[in-house]
Protein backbone atom coordinates (compact mmCIF):
# COMPACT_ATOMS: atom_id res chain seq x y z
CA UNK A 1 25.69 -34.23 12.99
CA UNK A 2 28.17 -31.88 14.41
CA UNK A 3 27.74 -29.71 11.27
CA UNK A 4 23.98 -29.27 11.78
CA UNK A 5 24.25 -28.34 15.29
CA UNK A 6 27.06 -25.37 13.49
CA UNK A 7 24.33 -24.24 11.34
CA UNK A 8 21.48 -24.70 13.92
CA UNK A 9 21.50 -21.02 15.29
CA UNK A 10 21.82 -19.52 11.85
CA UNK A 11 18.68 -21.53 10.97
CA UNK A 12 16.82 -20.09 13.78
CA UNK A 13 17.85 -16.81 13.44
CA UNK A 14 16.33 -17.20 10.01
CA UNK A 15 13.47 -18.75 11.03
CA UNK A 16 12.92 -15.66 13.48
CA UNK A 17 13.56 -12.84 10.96
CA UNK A 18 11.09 -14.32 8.62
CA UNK A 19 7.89 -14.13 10.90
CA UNK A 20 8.74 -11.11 12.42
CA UNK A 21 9.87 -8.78 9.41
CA UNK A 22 9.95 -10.43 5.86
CA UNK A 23 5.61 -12.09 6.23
CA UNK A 24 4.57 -9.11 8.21
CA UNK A 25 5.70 -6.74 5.52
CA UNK A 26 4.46 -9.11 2.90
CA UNK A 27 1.14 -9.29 4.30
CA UNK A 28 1.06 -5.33 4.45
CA UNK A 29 2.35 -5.27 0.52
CA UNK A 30 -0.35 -7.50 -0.26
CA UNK A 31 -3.28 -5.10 1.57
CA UNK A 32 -1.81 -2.02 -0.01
CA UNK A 33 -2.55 -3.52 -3.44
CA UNK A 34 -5.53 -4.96 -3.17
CA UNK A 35 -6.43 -1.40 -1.49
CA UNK A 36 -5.26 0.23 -4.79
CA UNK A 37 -6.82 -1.94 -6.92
CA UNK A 38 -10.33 -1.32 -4.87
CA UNK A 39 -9.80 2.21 -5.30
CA UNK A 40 -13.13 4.19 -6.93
CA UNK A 41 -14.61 7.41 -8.01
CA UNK A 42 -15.35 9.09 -4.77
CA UNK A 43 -12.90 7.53 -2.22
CA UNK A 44 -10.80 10.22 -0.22
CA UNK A 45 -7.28 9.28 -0.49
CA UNK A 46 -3.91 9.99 0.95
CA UNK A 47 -0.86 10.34 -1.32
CA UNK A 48 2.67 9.44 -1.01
CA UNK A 49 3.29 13.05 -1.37
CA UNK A 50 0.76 14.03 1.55
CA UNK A 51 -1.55 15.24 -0.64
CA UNK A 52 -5.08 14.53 0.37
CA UNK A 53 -8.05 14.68 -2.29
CA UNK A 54 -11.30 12.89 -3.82
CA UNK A 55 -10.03 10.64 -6.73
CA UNK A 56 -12.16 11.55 -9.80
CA UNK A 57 -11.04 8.92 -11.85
CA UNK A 58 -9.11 5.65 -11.98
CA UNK A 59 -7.41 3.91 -14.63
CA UNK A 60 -5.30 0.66 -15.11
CA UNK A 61 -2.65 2.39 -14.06
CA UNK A 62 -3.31 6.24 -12.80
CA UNK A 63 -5.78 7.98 -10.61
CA UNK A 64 -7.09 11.32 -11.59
CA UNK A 65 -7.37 13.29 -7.83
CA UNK A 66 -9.40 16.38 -7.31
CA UNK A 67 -8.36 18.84 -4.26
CA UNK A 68 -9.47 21.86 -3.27
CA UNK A 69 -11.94 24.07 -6.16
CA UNK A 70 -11.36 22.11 -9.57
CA UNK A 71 -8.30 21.02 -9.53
CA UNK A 72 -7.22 17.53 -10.63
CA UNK A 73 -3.71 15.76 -10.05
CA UNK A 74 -2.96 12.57 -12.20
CA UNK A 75 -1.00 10.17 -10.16
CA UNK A 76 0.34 6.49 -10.61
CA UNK A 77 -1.94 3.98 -8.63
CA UNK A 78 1.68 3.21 -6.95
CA UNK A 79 1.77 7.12 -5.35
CA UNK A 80 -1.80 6.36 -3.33
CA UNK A 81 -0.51 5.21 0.33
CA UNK A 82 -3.92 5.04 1.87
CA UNK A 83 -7.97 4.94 1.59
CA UNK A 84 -9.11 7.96 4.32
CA UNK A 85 -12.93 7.40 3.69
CA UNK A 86 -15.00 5.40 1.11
CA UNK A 87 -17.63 7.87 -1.10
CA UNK A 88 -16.26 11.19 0.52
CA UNK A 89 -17.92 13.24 -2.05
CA UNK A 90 -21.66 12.01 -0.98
């Protein structure tokens, strides 16, 4: 008994860290991919290298980008950080 009551604030301290940092962070992880895996021909998107642009195509794994006049970047799905607007280009 005296041993549990040892390990009792190391528990809770545990306990704590887990819903404050380690779900939250999951829960964001988990809405970032479902984000990229939603992405489409037309959504304006936000890179991890701050490059805004219209994605032109998506793949299994990359996402053709166009910025600016007729230029295309290819990027890993993993380099898109966020979804500015849905159907930019209409």
């Amino acid at each position: 008994m005296q041993a549990l009551g040892q390990f009792l604030p190391f528990l809770l301290m545990f306990v704590v860290m887990y819903f404050f940092f380690i779900r939250p962070k999951q829960k964001e992880m988990q809405k970032t991919d479902e984000m990229r895996k939603a992405l489409k021909k037309g959504d304006k998107v936000l890179t991890v290298a701050r490059i805004i642009g219209i994605v032109a195509h998506v793949d299994d794994h990359t996402v053709s980008i166009k910025t600016g006049d007729n230029v295309r970047l290819d990027f890993e799905k993993n380099a898109i950080t966020k979804l500015l607007a849905a159907d930019a280009a209409k």
